[in-house]
C-alpha atoms as a PDB file:
ATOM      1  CA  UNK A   1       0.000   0.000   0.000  1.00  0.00           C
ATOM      2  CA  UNK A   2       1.182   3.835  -0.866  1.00  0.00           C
ATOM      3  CA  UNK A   3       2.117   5.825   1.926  1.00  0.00           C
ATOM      4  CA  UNK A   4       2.522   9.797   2.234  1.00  0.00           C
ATOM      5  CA  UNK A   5       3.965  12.617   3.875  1.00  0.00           C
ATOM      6  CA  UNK A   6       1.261  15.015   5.230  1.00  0.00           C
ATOM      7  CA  UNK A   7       2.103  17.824   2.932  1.00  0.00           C
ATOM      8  CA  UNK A   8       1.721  14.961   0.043  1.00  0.00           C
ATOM      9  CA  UNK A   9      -1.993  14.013   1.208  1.00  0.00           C
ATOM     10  CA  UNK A  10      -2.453  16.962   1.622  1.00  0.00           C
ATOM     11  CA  UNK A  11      -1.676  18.524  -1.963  1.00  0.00           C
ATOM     12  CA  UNK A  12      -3.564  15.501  -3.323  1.00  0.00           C
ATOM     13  CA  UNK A  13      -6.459  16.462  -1.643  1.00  0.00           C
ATOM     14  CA  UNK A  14      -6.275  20.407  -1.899  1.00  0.00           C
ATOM     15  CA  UNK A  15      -6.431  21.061   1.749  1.00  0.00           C
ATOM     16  CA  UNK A  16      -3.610  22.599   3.995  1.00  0.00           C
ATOM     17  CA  UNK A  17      -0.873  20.832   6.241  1.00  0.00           C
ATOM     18  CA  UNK A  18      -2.620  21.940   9.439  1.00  0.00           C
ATOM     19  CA  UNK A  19      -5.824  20.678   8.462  1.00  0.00           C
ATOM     20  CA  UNK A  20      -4.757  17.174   7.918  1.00  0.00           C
ATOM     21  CA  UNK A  21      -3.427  17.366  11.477  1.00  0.00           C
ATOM     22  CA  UNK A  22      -6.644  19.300  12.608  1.00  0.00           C
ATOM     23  CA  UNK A  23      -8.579  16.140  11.096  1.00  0.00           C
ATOM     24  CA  UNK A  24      -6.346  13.502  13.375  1.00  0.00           C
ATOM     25  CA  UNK A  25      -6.806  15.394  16.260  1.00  0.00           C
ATOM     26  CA  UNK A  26     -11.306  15.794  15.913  1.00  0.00           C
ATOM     27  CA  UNK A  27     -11.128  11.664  15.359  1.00  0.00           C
ATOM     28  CA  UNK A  28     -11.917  12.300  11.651  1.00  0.00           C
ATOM     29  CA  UNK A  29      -9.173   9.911  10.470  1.00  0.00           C
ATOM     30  CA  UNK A  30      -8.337   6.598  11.508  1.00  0.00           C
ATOM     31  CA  UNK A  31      -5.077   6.087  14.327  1.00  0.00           C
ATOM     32  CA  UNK A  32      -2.085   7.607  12.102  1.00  0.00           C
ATOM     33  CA  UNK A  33       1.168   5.987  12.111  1.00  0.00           C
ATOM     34  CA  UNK A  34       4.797   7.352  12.477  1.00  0.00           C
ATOM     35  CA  UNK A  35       8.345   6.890  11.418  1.00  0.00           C
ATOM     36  CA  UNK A  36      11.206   6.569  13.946  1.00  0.00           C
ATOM     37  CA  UNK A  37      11.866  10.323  13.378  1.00  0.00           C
ATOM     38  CA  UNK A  38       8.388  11.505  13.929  1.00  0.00           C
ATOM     39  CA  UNK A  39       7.052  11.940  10.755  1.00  0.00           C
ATOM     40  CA  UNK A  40       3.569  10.850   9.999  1.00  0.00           C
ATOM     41  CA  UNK A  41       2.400   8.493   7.819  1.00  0.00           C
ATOM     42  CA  UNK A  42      -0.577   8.408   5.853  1.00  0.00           C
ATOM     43  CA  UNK A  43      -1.783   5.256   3.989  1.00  0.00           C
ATOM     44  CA  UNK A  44      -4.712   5.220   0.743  1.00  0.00           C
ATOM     45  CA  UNK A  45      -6.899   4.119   3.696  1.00  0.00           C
ATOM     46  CA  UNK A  46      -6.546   7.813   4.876  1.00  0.00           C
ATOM     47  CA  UNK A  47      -6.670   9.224   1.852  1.00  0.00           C
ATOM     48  CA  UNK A  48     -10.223   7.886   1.170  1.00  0.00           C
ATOM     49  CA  UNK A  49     -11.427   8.897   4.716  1.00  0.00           C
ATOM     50  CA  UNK A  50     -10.278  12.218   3.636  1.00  0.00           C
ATOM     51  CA  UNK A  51     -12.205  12.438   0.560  1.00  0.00           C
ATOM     52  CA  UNK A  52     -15.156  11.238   2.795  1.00  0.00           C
ATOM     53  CA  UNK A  53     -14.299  13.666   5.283  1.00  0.00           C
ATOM     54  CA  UNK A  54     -14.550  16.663   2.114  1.00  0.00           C
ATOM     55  CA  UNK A  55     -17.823  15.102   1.282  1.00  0.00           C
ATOM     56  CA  UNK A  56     -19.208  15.264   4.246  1.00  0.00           C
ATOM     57  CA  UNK A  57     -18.083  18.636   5.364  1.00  0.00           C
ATOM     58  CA  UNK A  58     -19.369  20.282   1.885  1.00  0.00           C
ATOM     59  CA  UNK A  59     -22.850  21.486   3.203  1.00  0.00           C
ATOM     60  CA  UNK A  60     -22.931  23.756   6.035  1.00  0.00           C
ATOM     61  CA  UNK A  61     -25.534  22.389   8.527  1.00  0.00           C
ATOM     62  CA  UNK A  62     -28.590  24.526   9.590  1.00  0.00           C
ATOM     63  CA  UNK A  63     -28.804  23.291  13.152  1.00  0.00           C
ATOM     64  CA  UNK A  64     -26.461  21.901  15.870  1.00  0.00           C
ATOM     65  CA  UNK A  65     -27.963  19.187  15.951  1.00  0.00           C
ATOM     66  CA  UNK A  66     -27.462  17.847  11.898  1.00  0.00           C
ATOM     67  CA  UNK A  67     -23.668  18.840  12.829  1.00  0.00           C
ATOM     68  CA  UNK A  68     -23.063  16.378  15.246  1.00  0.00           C
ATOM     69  CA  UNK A  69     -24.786  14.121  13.084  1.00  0.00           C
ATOM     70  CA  UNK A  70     -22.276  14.815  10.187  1.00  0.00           C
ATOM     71  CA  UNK A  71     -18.992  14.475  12.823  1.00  0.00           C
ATOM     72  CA  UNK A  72     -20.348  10.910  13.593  1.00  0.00           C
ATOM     73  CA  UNK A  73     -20.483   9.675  10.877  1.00  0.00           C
ATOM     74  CA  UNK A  74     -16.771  10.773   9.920  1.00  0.00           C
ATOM     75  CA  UNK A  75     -16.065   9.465  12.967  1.00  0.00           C
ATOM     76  CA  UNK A  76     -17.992   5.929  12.891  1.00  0.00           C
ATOM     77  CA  UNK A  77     -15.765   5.701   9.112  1.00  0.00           C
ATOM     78  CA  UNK A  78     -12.701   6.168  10.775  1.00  0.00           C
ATOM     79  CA  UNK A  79     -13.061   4.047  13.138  1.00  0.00           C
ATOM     80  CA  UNK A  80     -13.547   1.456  10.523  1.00  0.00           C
ATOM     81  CA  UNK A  81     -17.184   1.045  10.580  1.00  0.00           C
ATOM     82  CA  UNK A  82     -18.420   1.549   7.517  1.00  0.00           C
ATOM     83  CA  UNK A  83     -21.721  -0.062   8.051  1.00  0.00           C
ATOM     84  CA  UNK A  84     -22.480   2.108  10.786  1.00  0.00           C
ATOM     85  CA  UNK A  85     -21.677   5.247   8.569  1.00  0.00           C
ATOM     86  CA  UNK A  86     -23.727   4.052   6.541  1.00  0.00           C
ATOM     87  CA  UNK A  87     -26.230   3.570   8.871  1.00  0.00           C
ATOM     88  CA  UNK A  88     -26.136   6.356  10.555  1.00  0.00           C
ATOM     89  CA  UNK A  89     -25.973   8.627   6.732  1.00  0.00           C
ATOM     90  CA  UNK A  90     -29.247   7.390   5.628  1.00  0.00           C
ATOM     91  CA  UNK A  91     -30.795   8.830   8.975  1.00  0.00           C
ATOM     92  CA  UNK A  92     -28.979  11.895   8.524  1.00  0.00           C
ATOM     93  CA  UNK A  93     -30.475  11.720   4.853  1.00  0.00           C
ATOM     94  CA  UNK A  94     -34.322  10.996   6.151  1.00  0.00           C
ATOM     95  CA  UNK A  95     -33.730  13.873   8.614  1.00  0.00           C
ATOM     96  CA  UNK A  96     -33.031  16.559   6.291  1.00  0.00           C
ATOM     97  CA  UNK A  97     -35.986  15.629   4.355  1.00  0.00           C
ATOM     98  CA  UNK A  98     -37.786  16.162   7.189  1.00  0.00           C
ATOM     99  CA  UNK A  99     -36.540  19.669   7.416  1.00  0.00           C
ATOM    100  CA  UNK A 100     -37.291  20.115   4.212  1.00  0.00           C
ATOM    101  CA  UNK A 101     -40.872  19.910   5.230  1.00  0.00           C
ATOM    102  CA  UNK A 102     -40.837  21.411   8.258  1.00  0.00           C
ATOM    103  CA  UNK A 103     -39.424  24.337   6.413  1.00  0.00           C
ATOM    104  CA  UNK A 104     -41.878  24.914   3.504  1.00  0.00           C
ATOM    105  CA  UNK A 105     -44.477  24.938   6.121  1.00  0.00           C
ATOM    106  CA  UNK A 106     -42.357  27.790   7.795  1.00  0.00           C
ATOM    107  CA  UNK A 107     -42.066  29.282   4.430  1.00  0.00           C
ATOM    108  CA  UNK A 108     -45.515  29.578   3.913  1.00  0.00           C
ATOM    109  CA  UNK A 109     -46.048  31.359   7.521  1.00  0.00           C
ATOM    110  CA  UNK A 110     -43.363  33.851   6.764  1.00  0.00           C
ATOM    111  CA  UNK A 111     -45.252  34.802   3.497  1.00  0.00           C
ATOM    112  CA  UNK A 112     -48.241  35.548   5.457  1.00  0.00           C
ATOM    113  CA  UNK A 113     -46.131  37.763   8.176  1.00  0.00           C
ATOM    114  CA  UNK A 114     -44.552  39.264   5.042  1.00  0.00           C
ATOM    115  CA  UNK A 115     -48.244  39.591   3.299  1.00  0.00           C
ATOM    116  CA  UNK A 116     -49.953  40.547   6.806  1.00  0.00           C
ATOM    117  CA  UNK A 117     -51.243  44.271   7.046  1.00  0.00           C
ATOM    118  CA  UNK A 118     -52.158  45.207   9.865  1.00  0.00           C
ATOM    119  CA  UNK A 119     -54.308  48.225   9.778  1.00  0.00           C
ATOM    120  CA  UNK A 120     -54.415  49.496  13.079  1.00  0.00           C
ATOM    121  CA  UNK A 121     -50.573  50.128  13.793  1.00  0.00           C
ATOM    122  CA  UNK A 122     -49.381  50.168  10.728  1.00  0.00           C
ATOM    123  CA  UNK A 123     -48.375  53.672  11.300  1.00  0.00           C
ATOM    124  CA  UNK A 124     -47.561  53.239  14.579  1.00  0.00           C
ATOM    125  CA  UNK A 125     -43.956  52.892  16.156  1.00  0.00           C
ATOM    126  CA  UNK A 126     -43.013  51.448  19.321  1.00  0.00           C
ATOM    127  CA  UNK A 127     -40.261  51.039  21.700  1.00  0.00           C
ATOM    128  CA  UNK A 128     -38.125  48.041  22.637  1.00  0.00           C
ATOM    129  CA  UNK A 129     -40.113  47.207  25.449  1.00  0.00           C
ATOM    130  CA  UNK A 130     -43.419  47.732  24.003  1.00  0.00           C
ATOM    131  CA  UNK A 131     -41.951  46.044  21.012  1.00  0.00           C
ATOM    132  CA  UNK A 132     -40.587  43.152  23.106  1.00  0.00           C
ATOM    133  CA  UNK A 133     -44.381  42.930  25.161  1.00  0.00           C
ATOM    134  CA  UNK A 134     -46.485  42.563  21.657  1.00  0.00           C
ATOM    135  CA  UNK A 135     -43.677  39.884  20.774  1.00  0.00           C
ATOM    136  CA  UNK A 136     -44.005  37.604  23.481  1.00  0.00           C
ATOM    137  CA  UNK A 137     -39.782  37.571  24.240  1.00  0.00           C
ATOM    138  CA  UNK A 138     -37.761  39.321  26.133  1.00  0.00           C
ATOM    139  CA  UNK A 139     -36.233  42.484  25.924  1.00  0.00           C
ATOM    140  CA  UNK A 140     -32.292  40.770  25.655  1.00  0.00           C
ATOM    141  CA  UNK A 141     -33.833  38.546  23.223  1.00  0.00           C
ATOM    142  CA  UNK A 142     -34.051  41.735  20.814  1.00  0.00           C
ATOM    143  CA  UNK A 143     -30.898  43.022  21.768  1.00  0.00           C
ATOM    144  CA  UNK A 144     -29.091  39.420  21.172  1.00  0.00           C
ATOM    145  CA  UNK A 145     -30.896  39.500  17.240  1.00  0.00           C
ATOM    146  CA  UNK A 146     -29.814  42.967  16.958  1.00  0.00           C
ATOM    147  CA  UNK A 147     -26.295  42.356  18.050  1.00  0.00           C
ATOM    148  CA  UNK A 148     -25.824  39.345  15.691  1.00  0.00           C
ATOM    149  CA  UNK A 149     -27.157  41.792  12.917  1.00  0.00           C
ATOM    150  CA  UNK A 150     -30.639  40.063  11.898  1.00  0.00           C
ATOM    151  CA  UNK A 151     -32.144  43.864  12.008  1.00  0.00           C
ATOM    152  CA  UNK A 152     -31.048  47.067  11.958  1.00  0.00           C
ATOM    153  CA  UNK A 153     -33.282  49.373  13.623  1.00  0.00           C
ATOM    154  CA  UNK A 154     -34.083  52.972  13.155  1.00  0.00           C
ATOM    155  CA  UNK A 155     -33.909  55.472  16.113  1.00  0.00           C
ATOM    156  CA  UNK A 156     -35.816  58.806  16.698  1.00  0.00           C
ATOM    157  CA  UNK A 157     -34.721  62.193  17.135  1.00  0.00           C
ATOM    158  CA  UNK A 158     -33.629  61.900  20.660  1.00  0.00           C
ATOM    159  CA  UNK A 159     -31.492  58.583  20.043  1.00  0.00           C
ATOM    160  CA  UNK A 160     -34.129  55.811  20.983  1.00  0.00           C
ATOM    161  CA  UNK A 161     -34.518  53.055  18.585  1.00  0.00           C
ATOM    162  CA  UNK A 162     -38.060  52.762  17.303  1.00  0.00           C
ATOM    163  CA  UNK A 163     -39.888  49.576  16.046  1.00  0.00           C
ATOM    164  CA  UNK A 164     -42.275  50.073  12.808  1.00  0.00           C
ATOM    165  CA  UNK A 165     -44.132  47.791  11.004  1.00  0.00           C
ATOM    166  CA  UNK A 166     -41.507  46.708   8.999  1.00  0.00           C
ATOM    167  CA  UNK A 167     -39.036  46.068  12.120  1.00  0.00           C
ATOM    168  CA  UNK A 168     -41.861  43.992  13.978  1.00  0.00           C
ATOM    169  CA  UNK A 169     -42.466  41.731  10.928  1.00  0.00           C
ATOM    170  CA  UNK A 170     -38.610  41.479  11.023  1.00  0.00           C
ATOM    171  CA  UNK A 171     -38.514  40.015  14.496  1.00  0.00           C
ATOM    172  CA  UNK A 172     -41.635  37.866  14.079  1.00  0.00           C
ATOM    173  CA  UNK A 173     -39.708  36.320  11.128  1.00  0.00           C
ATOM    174  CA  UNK A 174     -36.629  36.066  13.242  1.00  0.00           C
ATOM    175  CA  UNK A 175     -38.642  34.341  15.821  1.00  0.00           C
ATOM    176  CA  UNK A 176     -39.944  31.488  13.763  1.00  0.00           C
ATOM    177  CA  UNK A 177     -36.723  30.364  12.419  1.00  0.00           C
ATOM    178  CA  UNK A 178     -35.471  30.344  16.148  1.00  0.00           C
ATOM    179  CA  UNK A 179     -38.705  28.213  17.251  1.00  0.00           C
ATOM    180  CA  UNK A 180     -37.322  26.164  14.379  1.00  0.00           C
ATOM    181  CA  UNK A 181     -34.000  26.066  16.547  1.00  0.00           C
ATOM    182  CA  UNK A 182     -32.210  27.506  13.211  1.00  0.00           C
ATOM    183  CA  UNK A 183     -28.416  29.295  14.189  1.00  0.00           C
ATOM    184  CA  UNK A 184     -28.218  32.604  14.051  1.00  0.00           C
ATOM    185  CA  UNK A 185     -26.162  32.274  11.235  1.00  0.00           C
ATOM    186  CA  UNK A 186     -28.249  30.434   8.847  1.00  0.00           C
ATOM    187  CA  UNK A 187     -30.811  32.987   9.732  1.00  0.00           C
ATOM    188  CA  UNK A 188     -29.115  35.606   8.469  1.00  0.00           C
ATOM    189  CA  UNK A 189     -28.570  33.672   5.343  1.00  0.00           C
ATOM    190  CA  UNK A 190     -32.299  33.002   4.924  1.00  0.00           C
ATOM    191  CA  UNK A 191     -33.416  36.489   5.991  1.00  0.00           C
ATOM    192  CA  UNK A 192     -31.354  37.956   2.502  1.00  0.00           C
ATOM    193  CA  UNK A 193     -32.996  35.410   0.374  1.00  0.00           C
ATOM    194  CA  UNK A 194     -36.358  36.529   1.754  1.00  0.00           C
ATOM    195  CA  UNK A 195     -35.834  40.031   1.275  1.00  0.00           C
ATOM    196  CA  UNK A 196     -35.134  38.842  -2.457  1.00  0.00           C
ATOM    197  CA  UNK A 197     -38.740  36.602  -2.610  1.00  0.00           C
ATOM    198  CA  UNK A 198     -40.214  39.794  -0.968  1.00  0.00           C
ATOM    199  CA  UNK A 199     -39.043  41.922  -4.002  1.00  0.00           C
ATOM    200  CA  UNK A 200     -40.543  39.913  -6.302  1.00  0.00           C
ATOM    201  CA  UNK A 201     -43.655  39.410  -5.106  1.00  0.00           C
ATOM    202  CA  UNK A 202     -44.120  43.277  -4.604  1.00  0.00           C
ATOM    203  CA  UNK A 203     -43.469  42.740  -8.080  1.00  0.00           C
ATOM    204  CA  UNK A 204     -45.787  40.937  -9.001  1.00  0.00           C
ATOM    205  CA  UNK A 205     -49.125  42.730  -9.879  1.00  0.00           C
ATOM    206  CA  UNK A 206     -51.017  40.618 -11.626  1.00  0.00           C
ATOM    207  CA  UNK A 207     -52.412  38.808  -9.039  1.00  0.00           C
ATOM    208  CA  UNK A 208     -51.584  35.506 -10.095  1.00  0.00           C
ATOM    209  CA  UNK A 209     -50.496  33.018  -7.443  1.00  0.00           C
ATOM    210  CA  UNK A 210     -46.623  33.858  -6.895  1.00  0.00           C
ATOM    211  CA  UNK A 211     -44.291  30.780  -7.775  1.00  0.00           C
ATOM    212  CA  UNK A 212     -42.035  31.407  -4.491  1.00  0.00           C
ATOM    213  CA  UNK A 213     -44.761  29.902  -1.815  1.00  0.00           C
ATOM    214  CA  UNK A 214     -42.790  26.400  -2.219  1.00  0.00           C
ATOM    215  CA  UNK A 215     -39.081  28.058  -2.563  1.00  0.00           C
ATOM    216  CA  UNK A 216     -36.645  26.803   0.156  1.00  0.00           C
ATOM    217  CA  UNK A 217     -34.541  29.737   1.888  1.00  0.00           C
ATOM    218  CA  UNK A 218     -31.821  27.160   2.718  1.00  0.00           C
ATOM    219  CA  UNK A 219     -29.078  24.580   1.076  1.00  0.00           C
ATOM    220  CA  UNK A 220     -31.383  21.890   2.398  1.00  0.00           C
ATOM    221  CA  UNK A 221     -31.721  20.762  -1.047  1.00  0.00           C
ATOM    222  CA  UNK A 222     -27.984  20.767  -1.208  1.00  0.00           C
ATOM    223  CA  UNK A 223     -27.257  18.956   1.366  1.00  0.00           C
ATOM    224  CA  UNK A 224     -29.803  15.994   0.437  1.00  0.00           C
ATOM    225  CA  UNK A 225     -28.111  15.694  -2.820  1.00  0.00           C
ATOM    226  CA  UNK A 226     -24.432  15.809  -0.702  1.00  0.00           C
ATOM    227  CA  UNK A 227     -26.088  12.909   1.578  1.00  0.00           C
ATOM    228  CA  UNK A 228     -26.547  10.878  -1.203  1.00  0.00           C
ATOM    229  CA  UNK A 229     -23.466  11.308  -2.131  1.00  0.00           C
ATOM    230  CA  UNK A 230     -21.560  10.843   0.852  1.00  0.00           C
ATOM    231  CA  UNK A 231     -24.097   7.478   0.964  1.00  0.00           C
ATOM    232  CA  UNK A 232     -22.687   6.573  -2.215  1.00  0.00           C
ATOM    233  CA  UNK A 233     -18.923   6.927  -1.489  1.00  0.00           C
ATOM    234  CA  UNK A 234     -19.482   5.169   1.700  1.00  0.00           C
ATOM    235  CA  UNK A 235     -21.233   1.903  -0.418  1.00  0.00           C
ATOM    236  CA  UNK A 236     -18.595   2.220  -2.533  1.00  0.00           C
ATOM    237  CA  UNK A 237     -16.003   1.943  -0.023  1.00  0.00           C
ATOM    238  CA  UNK A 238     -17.285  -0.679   2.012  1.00  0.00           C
ATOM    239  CA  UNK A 239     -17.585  -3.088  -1.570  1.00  0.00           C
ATOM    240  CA  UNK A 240     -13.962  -2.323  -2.586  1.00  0.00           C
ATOM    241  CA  UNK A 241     -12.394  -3.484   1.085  1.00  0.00           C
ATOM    242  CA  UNK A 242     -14.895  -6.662   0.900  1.00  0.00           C
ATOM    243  CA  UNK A 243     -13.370  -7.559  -2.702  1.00  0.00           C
ATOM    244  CA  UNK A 244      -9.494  -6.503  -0.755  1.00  0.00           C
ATOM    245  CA  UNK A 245     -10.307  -8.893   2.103  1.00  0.00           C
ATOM    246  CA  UNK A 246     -11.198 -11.776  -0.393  1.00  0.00           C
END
């Protein structure tokens, strides 16, 4: 069997030095050999963990939770259990296509924040507190959003910041996605992409039913094509070490 150096795995696979060592040390390759003098050594067993690693790691997930998923199945693979990746990637696979569900259904309730009118403050502004009250959260809870930069907030003549219709749809957006236990940083992501479907439906005039009610904000569509991927490398690997072990 090949061995190599880890700045020659690591060229091969387009990553840097420290990474390679960053992957040994998260349990994301298996136990790594070395040489009298140190030096580690890397076998084409590591190499394909690393392109599973890659595959895996190519979708950014939306929740914690899908994450940890992700690291154990690198983790069950290194280990040597491919089964068990497997296993454990065709949950992760069923689960995302359960978020893809979950989140057309919070698609479609965002639309109708983002269609709502409400006529009798619609020309009314409030302040955080008030703001905070008609929300049902706290008043940290709206500084937290503002501080990760989900809204940006006009303030009055004297300096206070001052919640319009606009700003409350904002945080009742905001708020779904975090009953949906989204990060803060997927939010964000989904929050431009809204303010894109938002556009166009102002757009639209026609009255005709818009074509964005079923549009996903997220890579969730992505990442189930990744899955089965990374389900298809990991088939693929466990056939070609049953045919070496013959």
């Amino acid at each position: 069997m090949r061995t190599y150096r880890t700045s020659e795995i690591a060229g091969i696979i387009g990553i840097h030095p420290n990474t390679v060592m960053l992957y040994e040390k998260w349990g994301y390759l298996p136990p790594v050999e070395r040489t009298k003098n140190g030096y580690r050594v890397y076998t084409d067993t590591h190499l394909e963990q690393m392109k599973l690693v890659r595959m895996a790691l190519r979708t950014e997930p939306m929740k914690w939770v899908m994450k940890f998923e992700i690291q154990t199945i690198i983790r069950s693979a290194a280990q040597g259990d491919l089964g068990k990746a497997l296993e454990l990637a065709r949950e992760y696979l069923a689960h995302i296509q359960n978020e893809k569900n979950n989140e057309l259904q919070v698609m479609k309730a965002i639309q109708e924040i983002v269609r709502s009118d409400s006529r009798q403050d619609k020309n009314v502004s409030f302040n955080r507190n008030k703001t905070a009250n008609l929300l049902g959260v706290s008043v940290n809870v709206i500084i937290n959003w503002e501080r990760y930069g989900l809204l940006e907030v006009p303030r009055s003549m004297n300096g206070y910041r001052v919640y319009g219709e606009d700003e409350r749809k904002q945080l009742r957006i905001i708020k779904a996605f975090r009953q949906e236990n989204y990060s803060t940083q997927c939010i964000g992501k989904m929050l431009k992409k809204l303010e894109t479907i938002k556009k166009r439906m102002e757009r639209n005039v026609s009255g005709e039913k818009e074509d964005s009610d079923d549009e996903p904000l997220s890579s969730l569509t992505e990442a189930e094509q990744h899955a089965k991927e990374l389900m298809g490398y990991l088939g693929e690997l466990m056939r070609n070490r049953t045919d070496m072990g013959r």
